[in-house]
Protein backbone atom coordinates (compact mmCIF):
# COMPACT_ATOMS: atom_id res chain seq x y z
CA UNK A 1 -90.39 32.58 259.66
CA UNK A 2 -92.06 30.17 262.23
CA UNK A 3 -93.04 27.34 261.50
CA UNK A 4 -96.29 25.26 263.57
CA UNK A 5 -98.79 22.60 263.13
CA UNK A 6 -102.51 23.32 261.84
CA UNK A 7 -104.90 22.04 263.75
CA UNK A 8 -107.42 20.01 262.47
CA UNK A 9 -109.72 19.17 260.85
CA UNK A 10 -109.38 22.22 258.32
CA UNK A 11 -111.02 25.73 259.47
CA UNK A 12 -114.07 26.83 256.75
CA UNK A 13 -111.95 29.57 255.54
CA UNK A 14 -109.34 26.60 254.12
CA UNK A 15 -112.14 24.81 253.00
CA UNK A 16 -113.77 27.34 251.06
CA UNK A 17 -110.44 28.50 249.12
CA UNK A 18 -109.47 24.78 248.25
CA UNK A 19 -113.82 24.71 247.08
CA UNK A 20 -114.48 21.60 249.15
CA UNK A 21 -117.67 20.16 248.92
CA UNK A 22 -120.35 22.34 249.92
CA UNK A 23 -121.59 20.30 252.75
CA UNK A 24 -118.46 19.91 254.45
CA UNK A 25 -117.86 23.17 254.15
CA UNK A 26 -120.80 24.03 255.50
CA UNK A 27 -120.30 21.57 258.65
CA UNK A 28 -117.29 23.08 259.63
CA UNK A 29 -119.05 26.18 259.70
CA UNK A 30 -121.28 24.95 262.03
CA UNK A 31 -118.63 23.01 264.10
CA UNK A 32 -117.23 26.63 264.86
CA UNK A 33 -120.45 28.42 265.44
CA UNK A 34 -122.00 26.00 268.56
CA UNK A 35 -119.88 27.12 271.49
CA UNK A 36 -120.36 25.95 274.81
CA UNK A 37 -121.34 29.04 277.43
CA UNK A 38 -122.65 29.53 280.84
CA UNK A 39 -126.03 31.22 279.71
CA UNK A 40 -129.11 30.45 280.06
CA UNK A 41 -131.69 29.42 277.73
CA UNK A 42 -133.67 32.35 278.22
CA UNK A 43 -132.25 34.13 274.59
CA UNK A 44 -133.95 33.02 271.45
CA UNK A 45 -130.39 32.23 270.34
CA UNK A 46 -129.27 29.47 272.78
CA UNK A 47 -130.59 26.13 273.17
CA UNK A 48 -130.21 23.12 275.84
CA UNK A 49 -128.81 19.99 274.37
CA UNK A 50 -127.78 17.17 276.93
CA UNK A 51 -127.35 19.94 280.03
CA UNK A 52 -125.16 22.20 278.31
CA UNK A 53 -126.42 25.86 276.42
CA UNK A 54 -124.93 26.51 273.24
CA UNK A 55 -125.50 29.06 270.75
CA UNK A 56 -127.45 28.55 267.61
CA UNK A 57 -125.39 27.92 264.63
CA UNK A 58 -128.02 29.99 262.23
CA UNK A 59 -128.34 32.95 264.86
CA UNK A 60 -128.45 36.35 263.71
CA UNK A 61 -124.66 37.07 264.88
CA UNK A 62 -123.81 33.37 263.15
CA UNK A 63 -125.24 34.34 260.00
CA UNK A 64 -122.99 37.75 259.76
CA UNK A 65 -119.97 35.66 260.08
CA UNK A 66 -120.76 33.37 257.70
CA UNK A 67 -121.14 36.53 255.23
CA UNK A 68 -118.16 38.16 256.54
CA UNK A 69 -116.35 34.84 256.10
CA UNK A 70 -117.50 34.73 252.16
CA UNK A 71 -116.40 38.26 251.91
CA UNK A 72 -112.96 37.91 253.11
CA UNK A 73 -112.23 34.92 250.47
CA UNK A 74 -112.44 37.54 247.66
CA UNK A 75 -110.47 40.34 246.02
CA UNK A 76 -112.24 42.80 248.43
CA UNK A 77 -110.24 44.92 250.49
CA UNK A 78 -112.04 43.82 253.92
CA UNK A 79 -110.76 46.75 256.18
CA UNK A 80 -112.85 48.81 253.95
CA UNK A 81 -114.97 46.25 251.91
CA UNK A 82 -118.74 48.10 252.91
CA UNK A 83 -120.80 44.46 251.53
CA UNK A 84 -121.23 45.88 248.11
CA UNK A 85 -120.90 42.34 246.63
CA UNK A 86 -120.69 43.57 242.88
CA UNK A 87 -117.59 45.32 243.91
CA UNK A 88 -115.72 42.18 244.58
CA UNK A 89 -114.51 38.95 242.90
CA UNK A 90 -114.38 36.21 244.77
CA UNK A 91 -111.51 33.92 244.67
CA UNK A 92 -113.27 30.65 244.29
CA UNK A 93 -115.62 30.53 240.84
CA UNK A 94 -118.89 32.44 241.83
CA UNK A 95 -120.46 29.75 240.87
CA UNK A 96 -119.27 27.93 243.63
CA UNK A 97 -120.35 30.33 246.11
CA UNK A 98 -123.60 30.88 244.83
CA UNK A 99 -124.00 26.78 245.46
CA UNK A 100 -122.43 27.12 248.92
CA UNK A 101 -124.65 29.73 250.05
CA UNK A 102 -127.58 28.52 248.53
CA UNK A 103 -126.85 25.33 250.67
CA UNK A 104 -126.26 27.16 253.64
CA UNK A 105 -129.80 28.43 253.15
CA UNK A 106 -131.59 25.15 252.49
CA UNK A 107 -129.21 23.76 255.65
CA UNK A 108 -131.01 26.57 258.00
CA UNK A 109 -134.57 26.28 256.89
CA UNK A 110 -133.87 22.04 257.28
CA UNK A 111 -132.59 22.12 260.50
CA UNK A 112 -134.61 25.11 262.07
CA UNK A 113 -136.42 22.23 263.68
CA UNK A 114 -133.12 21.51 266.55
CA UNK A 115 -133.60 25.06 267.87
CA UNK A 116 -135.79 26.60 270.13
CA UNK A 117 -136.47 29.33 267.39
CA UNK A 118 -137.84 30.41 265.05
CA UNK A 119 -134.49 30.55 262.37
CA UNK A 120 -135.33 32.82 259.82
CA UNK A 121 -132.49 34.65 257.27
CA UNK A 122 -132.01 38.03 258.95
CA UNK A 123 -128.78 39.42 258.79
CA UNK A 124 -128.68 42.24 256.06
CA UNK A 125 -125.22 41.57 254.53
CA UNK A 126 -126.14 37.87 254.02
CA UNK A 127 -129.77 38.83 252.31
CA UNK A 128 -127.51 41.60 249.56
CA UNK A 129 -125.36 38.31 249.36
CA UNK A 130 -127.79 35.85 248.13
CA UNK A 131 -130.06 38.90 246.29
CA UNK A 132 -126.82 39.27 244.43
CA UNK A 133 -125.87 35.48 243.47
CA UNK A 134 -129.64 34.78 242.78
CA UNK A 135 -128.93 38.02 240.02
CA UNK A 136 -126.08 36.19 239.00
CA UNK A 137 -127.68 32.70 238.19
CA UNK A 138 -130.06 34.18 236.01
CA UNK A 139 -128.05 36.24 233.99
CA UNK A 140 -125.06 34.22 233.92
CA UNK A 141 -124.08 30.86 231.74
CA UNK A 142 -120.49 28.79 232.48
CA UNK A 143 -117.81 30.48 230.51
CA UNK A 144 -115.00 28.13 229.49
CA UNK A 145 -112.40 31.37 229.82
CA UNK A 146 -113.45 32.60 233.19
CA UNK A 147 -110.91 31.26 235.69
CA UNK A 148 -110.88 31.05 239.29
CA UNK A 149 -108.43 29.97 242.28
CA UNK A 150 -108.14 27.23 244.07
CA UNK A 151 -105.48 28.20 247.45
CA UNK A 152 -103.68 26.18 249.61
CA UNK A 153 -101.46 26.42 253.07
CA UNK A 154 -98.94 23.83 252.03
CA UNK A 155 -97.16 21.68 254.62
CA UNK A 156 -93.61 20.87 254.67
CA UNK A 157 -91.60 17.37 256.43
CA UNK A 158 -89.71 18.15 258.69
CA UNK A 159 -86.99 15.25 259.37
CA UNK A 160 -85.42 14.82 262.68
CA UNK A 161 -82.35 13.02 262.73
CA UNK A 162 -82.01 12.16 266.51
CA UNK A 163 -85.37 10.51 266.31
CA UNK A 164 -85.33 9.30 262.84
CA UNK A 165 -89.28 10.31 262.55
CA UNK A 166 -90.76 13.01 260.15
CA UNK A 167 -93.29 15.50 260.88
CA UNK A 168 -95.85 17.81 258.97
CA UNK A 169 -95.74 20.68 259.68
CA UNK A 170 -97.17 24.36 257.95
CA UNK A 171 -95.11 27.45 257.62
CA UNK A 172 -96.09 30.89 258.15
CA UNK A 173 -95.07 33.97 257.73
CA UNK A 174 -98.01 36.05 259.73
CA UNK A 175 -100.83 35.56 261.04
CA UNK A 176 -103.71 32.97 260.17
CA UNK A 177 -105.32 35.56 257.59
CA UNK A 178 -102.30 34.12 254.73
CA UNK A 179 -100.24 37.03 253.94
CA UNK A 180 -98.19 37.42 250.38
CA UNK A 181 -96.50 33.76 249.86
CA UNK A 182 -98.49 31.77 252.35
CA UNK A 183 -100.83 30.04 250.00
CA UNK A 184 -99.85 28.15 247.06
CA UNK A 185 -102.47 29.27 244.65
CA UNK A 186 -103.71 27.46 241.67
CA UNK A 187 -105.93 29.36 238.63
CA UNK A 188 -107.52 26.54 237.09
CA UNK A 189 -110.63 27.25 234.32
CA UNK A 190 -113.29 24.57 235.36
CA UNK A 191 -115.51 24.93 232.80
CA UNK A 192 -112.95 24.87 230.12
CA UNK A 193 -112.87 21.60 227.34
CA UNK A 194 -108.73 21.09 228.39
CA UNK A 195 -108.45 18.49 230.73
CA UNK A 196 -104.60 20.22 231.89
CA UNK A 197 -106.55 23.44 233.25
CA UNK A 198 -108.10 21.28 235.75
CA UNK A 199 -107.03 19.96 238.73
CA UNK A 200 -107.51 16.27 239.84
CA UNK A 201 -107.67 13.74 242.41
CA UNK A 202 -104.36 11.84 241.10
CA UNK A 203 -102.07 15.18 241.24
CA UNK A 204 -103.43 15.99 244.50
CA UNK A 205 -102.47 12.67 245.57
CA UNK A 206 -98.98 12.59 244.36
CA UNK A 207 -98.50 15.78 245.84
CA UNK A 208 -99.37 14.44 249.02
CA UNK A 209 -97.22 11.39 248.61
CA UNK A 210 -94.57 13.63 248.36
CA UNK A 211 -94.79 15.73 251.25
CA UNK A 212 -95.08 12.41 253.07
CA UNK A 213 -92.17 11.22 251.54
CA UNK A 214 -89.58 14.14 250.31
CA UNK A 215 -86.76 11.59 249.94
CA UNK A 216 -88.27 10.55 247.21
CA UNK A 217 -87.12 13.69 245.47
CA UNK A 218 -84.72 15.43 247.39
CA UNK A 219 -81.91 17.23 245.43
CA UNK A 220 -82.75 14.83 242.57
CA UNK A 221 -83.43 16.82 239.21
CA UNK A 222 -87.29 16.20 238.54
CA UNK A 223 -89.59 16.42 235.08
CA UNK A 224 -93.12 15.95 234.98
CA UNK A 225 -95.27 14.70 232.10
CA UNK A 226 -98.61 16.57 231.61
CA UNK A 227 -98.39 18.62 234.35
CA UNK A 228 -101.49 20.60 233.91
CA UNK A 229 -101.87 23.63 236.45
CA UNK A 230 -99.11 22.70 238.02
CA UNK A 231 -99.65 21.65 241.85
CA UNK A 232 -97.63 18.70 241.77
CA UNK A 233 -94.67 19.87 240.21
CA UNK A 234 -94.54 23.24 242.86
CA UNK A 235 -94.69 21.00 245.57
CA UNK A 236 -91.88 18.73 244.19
CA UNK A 237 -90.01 22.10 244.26
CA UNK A 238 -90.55 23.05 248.14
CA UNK A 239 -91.03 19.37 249.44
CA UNK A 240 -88.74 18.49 253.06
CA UNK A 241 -88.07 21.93 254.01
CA UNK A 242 -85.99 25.55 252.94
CA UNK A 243 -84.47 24.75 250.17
CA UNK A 244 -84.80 20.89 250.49
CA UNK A 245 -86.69 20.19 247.77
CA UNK A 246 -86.15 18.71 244.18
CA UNK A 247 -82.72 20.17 243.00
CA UNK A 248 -84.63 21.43 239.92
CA UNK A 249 -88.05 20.75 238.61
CA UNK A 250 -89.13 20.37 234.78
CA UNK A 251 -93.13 20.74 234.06
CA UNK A 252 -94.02 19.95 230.69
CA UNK A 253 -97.51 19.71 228.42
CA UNK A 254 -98.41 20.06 225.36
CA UNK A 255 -101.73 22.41 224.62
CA UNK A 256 -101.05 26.22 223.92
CA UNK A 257 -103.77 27.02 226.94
CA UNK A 258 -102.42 24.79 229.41
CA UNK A 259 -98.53 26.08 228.75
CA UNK A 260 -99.61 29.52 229.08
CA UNK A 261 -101.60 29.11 232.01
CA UNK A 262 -98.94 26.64 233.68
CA UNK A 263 -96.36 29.63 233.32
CA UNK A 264 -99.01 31.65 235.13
CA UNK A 265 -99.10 30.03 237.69
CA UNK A 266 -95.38 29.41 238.19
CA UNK A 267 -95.36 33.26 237.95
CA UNK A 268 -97.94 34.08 240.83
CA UNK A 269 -96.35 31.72 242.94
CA UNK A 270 -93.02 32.99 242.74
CA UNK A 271 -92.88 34.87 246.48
CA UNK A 272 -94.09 31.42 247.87
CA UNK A 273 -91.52 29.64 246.11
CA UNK A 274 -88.95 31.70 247.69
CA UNK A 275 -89.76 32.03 250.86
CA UNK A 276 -89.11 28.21 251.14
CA UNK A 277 -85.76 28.44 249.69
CA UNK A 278 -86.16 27.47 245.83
CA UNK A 279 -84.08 29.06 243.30
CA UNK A 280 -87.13 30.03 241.03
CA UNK A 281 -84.50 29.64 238.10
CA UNK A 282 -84.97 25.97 239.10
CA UNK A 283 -88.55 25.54 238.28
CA UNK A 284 -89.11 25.62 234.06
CA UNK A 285 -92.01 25.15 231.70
CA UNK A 286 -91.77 23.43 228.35
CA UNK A 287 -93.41 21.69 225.60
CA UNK A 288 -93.45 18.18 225.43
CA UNK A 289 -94.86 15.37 222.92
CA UNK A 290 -95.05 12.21 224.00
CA UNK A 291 -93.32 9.51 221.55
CA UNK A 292 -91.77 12.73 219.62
CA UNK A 293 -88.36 11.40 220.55
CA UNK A 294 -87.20 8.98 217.91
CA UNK A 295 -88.22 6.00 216.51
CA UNK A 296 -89.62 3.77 219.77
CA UNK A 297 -89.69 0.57 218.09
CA UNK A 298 -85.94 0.30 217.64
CA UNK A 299 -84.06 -0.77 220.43
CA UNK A 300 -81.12 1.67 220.51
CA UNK A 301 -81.09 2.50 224.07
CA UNK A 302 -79.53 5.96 223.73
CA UNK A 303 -79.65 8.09 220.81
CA UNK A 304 -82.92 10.37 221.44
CA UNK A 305 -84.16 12.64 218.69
CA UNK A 306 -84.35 16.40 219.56
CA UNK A 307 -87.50 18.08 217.69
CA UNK A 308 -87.09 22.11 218.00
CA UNK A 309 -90.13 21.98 219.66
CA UNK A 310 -88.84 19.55 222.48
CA UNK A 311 -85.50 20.58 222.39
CA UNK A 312 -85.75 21.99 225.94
CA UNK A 313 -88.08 19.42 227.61
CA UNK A 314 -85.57 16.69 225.79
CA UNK A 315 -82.45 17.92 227.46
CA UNK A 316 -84.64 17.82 230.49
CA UNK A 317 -85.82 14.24 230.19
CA UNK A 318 -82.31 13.07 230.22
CA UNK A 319 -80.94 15.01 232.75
CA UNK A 320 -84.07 13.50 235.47
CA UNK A 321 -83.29 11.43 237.80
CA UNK A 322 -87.31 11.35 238.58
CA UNK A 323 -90.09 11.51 236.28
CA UNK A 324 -93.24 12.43 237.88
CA UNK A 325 -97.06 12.03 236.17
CA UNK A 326 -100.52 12.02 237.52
CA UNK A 327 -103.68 10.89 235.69
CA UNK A 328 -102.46 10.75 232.38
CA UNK A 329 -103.52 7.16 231.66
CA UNK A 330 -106.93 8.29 230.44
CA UNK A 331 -106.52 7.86 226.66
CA UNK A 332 -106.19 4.68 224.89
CA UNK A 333 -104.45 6.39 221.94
CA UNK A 334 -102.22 8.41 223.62
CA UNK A 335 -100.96 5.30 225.84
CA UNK A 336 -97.56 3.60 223.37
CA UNK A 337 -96.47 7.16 223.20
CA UNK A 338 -96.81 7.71 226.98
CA UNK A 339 -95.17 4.42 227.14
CA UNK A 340 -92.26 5.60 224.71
CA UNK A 341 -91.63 8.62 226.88
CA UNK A 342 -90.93 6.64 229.81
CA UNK A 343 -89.01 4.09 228.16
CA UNK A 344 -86.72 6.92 226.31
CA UNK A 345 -86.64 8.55 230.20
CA UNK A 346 -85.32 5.15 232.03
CA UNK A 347 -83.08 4.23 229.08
CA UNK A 348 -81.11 7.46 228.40
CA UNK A 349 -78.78 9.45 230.04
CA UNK A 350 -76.41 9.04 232.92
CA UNK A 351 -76.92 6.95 236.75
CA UNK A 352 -79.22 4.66 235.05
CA UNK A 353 -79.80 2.59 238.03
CA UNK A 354 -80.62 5.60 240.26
CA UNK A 355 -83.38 6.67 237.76
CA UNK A 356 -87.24 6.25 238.25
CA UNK A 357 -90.72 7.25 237.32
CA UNK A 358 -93.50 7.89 240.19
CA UNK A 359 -97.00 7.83 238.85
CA UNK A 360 -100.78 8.52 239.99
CA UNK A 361 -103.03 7.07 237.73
CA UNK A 362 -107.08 7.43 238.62
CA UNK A 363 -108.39 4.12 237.93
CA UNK A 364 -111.36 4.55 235.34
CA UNK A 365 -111.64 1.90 232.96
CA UNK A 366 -110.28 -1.53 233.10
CA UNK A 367 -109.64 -1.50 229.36
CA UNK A 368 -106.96 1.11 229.36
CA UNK A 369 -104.91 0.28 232.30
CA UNK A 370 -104.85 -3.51 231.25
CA UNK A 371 -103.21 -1.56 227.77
CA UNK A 372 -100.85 0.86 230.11
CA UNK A 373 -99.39 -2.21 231.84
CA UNK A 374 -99.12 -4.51 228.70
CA UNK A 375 -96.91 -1.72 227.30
CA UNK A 376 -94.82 -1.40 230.26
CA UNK A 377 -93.91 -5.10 230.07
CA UNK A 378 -93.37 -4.95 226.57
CA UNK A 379 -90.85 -2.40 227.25
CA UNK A 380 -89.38 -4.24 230.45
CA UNK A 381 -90.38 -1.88 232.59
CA UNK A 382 -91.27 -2.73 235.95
CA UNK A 383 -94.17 -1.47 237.74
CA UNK A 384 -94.62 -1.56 241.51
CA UNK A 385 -98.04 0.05 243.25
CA UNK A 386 -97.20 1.56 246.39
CA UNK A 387 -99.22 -0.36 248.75
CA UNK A 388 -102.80 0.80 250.11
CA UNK A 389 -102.54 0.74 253.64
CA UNK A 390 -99.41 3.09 252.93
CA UNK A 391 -101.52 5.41 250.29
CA UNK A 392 -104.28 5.80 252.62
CA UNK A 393 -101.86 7.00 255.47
CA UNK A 394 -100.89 10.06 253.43
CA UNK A 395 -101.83 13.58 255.17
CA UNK A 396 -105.12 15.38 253.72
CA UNK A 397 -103.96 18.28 251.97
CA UNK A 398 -106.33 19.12 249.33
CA UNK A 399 -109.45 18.98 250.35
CA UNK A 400 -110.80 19.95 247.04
CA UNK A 401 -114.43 18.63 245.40
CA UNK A 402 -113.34 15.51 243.15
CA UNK A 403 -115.16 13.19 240.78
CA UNK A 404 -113.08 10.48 241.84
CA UNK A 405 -111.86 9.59 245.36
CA UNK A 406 -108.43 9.19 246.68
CA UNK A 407 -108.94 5.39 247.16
CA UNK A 408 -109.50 5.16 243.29
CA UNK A 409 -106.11 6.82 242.68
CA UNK A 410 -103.10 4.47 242.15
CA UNK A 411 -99.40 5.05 242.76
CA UNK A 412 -96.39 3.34 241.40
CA UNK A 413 -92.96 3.28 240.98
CA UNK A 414 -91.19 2.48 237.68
CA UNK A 415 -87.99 1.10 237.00
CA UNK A 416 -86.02 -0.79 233.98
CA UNK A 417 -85.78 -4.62 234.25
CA UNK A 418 -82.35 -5.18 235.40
């Protein structure tokens, strides 16, 4: 396996499986389509800016590529895919695409006016392609069970210990294309009710924290509370290198749907697992209720009911040295049990001192973190943000659409009151 930096910023192909925003998507495309040459201006599909020629972004040629680029982000076999887009599934949720081209269209007839032409939508495969969504919008509504994937060429950190200085880096085991166990994939359903079937701007944050900063977790046995489709915790697993991750990595929630589709996607990314060195016996799934560990209110430090239900995720919770979450201070109610959890997780089990809890919390309402943090000190549990300037250094892995952006997501670090 070789291992080599991306360069960046992202190519559209990245973009598109990670369903960045359309227009940034769309961007990139163009960033990659205007290529300096030695022509002259003479071909309907070049035009003088500043002295130089380049090629029109919405040429003829241009728009091929951009429907050959859609096509290869699906379940299509491209070496024999013939543009017969009802034969396909793509990757992303259609609905996405159908936005993204439809953008892509509204781009071209906008900006027609920069080009010495006349830019008109010509290529055949690209008219079947937006014939075909424009079917699709009318006859379709959002189904809360249809699924789609979200894929991602994760980095690892590298440490050198000559230099004492780290270093992202992305492996690969082929060629650019992402062969079997080159993307991390994520199913999410996003037009499903469940909030854990989603992904969001905190995980995505904490995942990136943690490539960043693999010490955090390395060899240490890890749990994560509400660890919806499961991106954080399969990064925990492969963070700093072969086999240099987390020494084992619990992911726990508590909805039927999210479970099942959290073991999914543990499942579908076992070859990627492996071929960064983790033991996928070292990555588990289990329920979890939050304050369904005893009574909270007494103060007796160690004894920690085991419900059959949590039985697993209990043994788990006191064997962590690390206890991971991201955005799951949303709900007032939910919040003394959350609190419990991570009281029962700092107070129980063995190296005490050693133990601590990293969260990412998307700040939303004022109301509910004042509650999250009154809790913690009622509990004597210290919490310590992670400071901006550091946050906003982290590498840009995910460049997914969010509601929220990174500089609204919080980190801390949580430890007992010594």
């Amino acid at each position: 396996m070789t291992m080599q930096t991306l360069p960046q910023p992202y190519t559209t192909a990245a973009l598109i499986r990670a369903m960045a925003p359309v227009d940034v998507v769309i961007d990139s495309f163009l960033r990659e389509q205007i290529i300096v040459t030695s022509q002259s201006c003479e071909s309907c599909d070049v035009y003088c800016a500043g002295g130089e020629h380049k090629m029109s972004p919405w040429s003829v040629p241009s728009q091929s590529r951009f429907a050959s680029l859609i096509a290869s982000i699906s379940t299509a076999n491209c070496a024999s895919f013939d543009f017969d887009w009802t034969s396909c599934k793509f990757l992303p949720s259609q609905r996405y695409i159908s936005k993204l081209v439809t953008q892509y269209i509204i781009r071209m007839e906008k900006e027609a006016d920069t080009y010495n032409a006349v830019v008109e939508l010509e290529d055949d495969h690209l008219v079947s392609l937006v014939y075909h969504l424009s079917m699709y919008r009318s006859t379709i509504v959002p189904d809360p069970c249809s699924s789609c994937f979200l894929t991602f060429q994760v980095p690892i950190t590298m440490v050198s210990n000559e230099v004492k200085s780290t270093k992202i880096v992305y492996q690969y085991s082929g060629d650019h294309s992402g062969n079997e166990g080159d993307f991390l994939q994520i199913r999410t359903f996003p037009y499903h009710n469940d909030v854990g079937l989603k992904l969001w701007e905190a995980g995505a944050c904490l995942a990136e924290y943690l490539i960043q900063y693999p010490e955090v977790i390395r060899a240490k046995n890890v749990m994560e509370l509400g660890a919806g489709v499961g991106l954080t915790g399969l990064v925990a697993a492969v963070c700093g290198g072969c086999g240099e991750g987390a020494r084992s990595v619990h992911m726990t929630d508590y909805t039927q749907a999210t479970l099942e589709n959290l073991r999914f996607n543990a499942d579908v990314n076992a070859e990627w697992l492996k071929k960064r060195g983790v033991d996928v016996r070292n990555v588990s799934i289990g329920f979890l209720e939050w304050g369904d560990l005893g009574d909270c209110k007494q103060n007796d430090g160690l004894e920690i009911r085991q419900s059959v239900t949590n039985s697993g995720s209990t043994t788990a919770l006191l064997n962590a040295d690390v206890l991971l979450a991201a955005d799951v201070v949303y709900d007032i109610h939910c919040i003394p049990d959350l609190v419990c959890t991570v009281n029962r997780f700092l107070s129980c089990g063995n190296s005490l001192e050693n133990k601590k809890a990293l969260f990412a919390t998307t700040y939303r309402n004022k109301t509910t973190f004042d509650l999250f943090e009154n809790e913690l000190e009622k509990r004597g549990i210290l919490c310590d943000y992670i400071p901006k300037q550091l946050q906003e250094g982290l590498p840009s892995i995910f460049p997914c659409y969010f509601n929220q952006q990174h500089a609204d997501v919080r980190l801390c670090c949580m430890k007992l009151v010594v």
